[in-house]
N, C-alpha and C. Protein backbone atom coordinates (compact mmCIF):
# COMPACT_ATOMS: atom_id res chain seq x y z
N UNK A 1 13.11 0.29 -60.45
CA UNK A 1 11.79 -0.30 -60.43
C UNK A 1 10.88 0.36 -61.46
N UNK A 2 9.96 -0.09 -61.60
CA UNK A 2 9.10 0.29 -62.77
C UNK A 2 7.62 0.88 -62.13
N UNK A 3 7.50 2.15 -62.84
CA UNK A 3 6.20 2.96 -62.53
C UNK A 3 5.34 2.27 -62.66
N UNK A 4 4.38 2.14 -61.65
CA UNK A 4 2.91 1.50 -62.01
C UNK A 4 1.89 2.98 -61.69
N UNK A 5 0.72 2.80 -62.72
CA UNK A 5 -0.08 3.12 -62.66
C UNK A 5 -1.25 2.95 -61.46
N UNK A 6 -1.22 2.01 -61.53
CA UNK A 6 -2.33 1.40 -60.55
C UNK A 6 -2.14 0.30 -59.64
N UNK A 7 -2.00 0.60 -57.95
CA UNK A 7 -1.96 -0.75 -57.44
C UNK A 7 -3.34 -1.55 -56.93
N UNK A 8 -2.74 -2.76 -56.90
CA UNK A 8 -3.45 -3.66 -56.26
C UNK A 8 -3.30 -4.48 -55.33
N UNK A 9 -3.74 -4.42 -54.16
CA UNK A 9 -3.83 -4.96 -52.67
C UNK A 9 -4.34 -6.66 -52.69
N UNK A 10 -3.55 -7.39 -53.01
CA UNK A 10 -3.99 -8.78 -53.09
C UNK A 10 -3.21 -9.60 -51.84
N UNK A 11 -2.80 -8.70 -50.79
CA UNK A 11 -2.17 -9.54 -49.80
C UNK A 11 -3.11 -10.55 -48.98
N UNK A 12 -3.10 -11.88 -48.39
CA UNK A 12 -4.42 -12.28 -47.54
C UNK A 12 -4.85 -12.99 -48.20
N UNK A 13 -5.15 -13.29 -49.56
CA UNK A 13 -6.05 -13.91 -50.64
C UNK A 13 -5.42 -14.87 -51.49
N UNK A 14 -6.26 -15.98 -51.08
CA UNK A 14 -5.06 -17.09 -52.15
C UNK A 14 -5.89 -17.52 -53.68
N UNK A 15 -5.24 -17.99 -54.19
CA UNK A 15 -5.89 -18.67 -55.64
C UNK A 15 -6.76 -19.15 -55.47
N UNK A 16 -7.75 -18.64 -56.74
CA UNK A 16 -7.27 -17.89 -57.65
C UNK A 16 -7.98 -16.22 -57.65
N UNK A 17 -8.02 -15.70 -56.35
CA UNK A 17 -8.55 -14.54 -55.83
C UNK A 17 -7.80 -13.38 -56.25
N UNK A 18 -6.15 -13.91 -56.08
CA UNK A 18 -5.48 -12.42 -57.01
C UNK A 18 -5.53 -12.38 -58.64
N UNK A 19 -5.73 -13.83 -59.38
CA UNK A 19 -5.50 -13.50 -60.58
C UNK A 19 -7.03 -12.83 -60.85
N UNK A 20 -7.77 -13.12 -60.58
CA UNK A 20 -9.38 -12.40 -60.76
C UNK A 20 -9.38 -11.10 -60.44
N UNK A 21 -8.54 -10.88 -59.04
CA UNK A 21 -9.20 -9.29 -58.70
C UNK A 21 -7.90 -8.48 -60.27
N UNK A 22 -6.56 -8.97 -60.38
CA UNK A 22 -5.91 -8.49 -61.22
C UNK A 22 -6.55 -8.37 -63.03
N UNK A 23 -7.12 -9.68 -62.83
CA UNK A 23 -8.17 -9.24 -64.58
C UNK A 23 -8.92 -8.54 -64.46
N UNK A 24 -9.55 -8.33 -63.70
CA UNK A 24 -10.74 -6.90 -63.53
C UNK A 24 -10.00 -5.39 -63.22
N UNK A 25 -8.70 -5.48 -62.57
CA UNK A 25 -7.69 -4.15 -62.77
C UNK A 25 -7.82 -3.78 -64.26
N UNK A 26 -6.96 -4.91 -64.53
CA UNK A 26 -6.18 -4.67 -65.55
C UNK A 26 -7.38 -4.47 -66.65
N UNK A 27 -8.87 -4.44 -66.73
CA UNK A 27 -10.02 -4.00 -67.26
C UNK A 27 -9.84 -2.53 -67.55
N UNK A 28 -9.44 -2.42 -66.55
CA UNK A 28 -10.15 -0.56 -66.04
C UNK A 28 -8.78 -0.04 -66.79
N UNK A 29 -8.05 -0.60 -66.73
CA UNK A 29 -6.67 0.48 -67.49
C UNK A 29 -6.78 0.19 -68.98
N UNK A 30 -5.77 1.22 -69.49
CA UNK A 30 -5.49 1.76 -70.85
C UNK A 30 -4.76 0.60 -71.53
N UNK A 31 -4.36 0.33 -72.33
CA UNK A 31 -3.20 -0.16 -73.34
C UNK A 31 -1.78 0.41 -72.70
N UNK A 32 -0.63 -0.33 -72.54
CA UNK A 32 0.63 0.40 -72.34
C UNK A 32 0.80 0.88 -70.37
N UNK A 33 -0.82 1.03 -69.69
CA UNK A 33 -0.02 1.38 -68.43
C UNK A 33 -0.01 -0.31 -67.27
N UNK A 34 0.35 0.51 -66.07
CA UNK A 34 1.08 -0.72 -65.76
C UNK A 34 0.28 -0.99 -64.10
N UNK A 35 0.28 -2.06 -63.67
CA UNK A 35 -0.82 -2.45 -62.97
C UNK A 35 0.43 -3.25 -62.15
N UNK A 36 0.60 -2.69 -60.59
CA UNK A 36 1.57 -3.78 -59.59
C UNK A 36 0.48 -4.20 -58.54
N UNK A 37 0.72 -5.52 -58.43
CA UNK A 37 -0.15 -6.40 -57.49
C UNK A 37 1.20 -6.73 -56.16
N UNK A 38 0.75 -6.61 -54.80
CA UNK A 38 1.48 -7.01 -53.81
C UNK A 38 0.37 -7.90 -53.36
N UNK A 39 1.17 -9.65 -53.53
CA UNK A 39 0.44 -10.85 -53.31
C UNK A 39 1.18 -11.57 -51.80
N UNK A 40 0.38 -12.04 -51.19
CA UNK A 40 1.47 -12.96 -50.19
C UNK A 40 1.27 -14.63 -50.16
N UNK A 41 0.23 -14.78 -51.22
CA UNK A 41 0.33 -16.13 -51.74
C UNK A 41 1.73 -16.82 -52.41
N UNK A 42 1.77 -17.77 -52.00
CA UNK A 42 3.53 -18.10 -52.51
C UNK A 42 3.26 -18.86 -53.94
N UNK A 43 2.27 -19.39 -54.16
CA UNK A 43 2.00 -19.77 -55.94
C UNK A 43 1.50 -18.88 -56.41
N UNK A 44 1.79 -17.46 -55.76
CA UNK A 44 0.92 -16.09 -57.47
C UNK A 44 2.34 -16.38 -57.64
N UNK A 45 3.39 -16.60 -57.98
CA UNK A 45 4.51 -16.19 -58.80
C UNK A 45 4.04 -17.34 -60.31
N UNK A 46 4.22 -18.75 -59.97
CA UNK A 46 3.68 -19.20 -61.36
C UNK A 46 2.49 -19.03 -61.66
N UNK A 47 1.88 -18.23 -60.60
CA UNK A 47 0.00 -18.17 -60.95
C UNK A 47 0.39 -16.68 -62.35
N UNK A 48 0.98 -16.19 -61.81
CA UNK A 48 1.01 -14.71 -62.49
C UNK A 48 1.99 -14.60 -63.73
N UNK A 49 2.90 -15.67 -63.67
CA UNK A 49 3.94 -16.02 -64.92
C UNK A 49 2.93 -16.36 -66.00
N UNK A 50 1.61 -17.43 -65.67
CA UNK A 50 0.88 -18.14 -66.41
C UNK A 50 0.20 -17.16 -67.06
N UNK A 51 -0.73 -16.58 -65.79
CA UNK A 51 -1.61 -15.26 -66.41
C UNK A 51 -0.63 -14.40 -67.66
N UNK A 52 0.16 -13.68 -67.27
CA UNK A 52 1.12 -13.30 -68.25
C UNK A 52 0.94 -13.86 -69.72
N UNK A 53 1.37 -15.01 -69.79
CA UNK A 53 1.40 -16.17 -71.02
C UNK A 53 0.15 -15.79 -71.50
N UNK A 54 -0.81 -16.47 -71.00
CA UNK A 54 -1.99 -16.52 -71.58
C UNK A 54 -2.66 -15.24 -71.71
N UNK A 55 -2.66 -14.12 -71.47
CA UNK A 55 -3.37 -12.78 -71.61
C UNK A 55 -2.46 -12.01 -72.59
N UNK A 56 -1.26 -12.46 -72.76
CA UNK A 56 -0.54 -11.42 -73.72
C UNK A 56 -0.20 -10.27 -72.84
N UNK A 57 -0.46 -10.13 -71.44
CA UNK A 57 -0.01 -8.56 -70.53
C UNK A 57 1.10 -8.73 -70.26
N UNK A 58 2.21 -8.19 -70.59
CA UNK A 58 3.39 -8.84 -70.10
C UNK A 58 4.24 -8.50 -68.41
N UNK A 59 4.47 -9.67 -68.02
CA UNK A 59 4.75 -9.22 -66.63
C UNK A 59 6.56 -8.69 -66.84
N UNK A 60 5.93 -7.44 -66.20
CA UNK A 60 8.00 -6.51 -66.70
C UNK A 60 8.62 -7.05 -65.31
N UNK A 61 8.57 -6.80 -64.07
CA UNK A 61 9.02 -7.52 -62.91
C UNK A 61 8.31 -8.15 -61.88
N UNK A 62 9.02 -8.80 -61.35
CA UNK A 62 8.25 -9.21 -60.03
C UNK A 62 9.81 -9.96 -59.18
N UNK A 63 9.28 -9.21 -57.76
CA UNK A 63 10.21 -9.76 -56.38
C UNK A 63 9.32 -9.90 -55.17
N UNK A 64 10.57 -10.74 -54.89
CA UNK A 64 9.88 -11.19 -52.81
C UNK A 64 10.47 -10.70 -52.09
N UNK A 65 9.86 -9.62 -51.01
CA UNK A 65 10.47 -9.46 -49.87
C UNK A 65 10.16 -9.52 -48.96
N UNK A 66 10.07 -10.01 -47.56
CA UNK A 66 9.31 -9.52 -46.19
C UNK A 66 7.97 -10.47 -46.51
N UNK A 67 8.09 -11.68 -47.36
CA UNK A 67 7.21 -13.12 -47.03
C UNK A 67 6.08 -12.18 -48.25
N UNK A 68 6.15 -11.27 -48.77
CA UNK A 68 5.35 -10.11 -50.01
C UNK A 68 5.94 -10.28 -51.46
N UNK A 69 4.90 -10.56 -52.03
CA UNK A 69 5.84 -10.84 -53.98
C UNK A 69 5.02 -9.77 -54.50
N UNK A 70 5.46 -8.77 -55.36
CA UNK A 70 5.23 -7.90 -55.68
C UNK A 70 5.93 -8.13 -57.25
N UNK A 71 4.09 -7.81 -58.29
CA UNK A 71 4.29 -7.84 -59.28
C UNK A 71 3.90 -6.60 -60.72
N UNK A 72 4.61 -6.34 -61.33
CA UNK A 72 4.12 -4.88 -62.66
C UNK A 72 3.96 -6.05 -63.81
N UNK A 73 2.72 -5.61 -64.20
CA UNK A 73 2.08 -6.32 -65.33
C UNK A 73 1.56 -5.31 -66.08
N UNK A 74 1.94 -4.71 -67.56
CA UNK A 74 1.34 -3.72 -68.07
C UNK A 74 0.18 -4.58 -69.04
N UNK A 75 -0.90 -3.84 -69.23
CA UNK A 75 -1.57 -3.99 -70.21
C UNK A 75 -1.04 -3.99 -71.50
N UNK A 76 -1.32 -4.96 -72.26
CA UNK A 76 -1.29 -5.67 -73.65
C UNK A 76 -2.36 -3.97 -74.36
């Protein structure tokens, strides 16, 4: 699995509440570190593929377990 720097608690919250609270993370960090969001919305997976695309942050993994998708997105 991949080190994150910083998590983020987006369980409970549906779209587009995790990609917002995750652009304002991903504010506060550096270039290069890495930001994991645990979502239990079942569309953050293409919500967060998209974000990815369009921000240039690239998402390094993401899995589901226990009804929880858990994602590492480093800063661009």
């Amino acid at each position: 699995m991949v080190q994150e720097d910083q998590v983020l608690d987006a369980r409970g919250l549906n779209c587009p509440l995790p990609i917002l609270r995750t652009k304002k993370a991903l504010g506060e960090l550096t270039s290069g570190q890495v930001l994991k969001i645990v979502a239990t919305d079942p569309g953050a997976v293409k919500d967060f593929e998209a974000f990815s695309k369009q921000t240039k942050n690239p998402l390094l993994e993401h899995a589901e377990a226990a009804g929880e998708f858990v994602f590492f997105i480093q800063k661009a």
